[in-house]
Protein backbone atom coordinates (compact mmCIF):
# COMPACT_ATOMS: atom_id res chain seq x y z
CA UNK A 1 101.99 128.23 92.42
CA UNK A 2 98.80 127.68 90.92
CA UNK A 3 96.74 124.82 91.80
CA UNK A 4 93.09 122.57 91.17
CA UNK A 5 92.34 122.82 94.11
CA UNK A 6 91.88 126.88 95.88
CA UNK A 7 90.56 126.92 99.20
CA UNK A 8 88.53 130.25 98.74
CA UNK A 9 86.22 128.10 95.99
CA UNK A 10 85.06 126.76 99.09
CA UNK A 11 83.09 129.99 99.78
CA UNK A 12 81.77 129.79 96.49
CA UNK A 13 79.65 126.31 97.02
CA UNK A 14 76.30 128.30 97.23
CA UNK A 15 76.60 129.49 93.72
CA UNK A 16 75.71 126.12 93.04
CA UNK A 17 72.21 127.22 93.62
CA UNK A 18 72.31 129.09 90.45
CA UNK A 19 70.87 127.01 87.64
CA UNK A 20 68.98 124.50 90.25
CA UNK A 21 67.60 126.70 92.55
CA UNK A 22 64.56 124.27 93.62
CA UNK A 23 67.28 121.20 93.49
CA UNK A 24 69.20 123.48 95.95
CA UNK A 25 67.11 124.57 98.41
CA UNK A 26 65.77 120.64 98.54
CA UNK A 27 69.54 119.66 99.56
CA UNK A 28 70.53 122.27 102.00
CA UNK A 29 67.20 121.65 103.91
CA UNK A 30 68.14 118.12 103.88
CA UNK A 31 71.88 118.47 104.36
CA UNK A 32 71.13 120.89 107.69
CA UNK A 33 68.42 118.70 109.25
CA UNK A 34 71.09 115.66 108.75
CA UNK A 35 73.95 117.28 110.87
CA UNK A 36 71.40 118.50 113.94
CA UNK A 37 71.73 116.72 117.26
CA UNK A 38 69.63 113.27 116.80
CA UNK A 39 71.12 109.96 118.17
CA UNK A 40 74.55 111.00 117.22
CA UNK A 41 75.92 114.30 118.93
CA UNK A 42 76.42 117.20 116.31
CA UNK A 43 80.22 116.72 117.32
CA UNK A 44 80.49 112.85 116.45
CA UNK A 45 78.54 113.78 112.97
CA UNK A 46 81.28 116.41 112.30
CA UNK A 47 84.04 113.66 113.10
CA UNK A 48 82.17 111.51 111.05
CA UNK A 49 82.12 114.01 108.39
CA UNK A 50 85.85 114.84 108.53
CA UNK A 51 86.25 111.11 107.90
CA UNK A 52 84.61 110.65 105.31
CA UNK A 53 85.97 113.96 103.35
CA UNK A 54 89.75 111.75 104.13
CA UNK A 55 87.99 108.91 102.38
CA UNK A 56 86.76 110.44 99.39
CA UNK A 57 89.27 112.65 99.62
CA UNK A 58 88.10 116.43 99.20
CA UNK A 59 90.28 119.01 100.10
CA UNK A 60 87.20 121.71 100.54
CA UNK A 61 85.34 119.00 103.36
CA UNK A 62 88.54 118.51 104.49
CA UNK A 63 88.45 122.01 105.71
CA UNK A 64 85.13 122.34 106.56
CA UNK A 65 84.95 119.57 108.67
CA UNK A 66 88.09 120.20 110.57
CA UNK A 67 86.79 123.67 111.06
CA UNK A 68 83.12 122.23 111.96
CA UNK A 69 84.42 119.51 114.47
CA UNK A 70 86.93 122.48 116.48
CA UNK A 71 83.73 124.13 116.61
CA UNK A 72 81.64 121.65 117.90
CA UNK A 73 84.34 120.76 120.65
CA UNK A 74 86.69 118.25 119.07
CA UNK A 75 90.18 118.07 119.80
CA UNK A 76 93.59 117.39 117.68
CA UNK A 77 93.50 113.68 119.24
CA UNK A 78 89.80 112.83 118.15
CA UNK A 79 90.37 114.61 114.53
CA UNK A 80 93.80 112.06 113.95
CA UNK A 81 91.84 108.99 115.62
CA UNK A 82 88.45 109.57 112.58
CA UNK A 83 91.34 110.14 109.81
CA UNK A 84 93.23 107.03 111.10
CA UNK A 85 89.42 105.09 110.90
CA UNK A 86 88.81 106.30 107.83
CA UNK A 87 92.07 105.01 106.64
CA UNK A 88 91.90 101.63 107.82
CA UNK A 89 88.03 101.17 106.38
CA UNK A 90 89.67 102.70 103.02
CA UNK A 91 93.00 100.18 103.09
CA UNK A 92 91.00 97.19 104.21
CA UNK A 93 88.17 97.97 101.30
CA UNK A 94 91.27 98.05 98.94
CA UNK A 95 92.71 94.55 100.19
CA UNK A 96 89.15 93.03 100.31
CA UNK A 97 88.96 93.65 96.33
CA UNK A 98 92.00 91.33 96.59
CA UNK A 99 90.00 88.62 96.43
CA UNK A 100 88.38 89.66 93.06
CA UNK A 101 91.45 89.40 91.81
CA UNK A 102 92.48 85.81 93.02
CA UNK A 103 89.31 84.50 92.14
CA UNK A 104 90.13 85.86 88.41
CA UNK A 105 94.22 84.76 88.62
CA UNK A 106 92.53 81.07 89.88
CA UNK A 107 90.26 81.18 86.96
CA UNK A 108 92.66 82.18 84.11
CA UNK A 109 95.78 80.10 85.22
CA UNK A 110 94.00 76.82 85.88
């Protein structure tokens, strides 16, 4: 079955270099000097990562950053925890925007 989303487009994400090449080469330098060791170990940036791709939800981070953060030494336990974070941040951002919507119900039905 045939789908949007194919993981081998994944391997393709350097093409995007083609058109842009200046624009390119200005975010990978950027993108690899923000997932070095700093403050935050390169393994807690990858968990970090994998979160995020849950939140925004893109199946080709998804992968990478499940891949990156087995590489970098994270385990099945720490990979459900950072989705489970992500989640909650996500949920509780919905139900926040709940208020926006009883400050409009309060306005209109009063």
């Amino acid at each position: 079955m045939d789908t949007y989303y194919n993981p081998k487009d994944l391997n393709k994400f350097a093409e995007m270099n083609e058109g842009a090449p200046v624009l390119w080469e200005k975010f990978n330098a950027w993108y690899t000097e923000v997932f070095k060791e700093g403050a935050l170990s390169e393994r807690e940036k990858a968990l970090i990562a994998l979160a995020v791709a849950h939140a925004v939800q893109c199946p080709y981070c998804i992968d990478a950053y499940t891949q990156a953060s087995l590489e970098k030494g994270a385990d099945l336990e720490q990979m459900t925890e950072a989705v489970h974070v992500a989640s909650a941040i996500r949920g509780g951002a919905s139900l926040v925007h709940g208020v926006q919507m009883r400050n409009v119900n309060q306005k209109l039905t009063m």
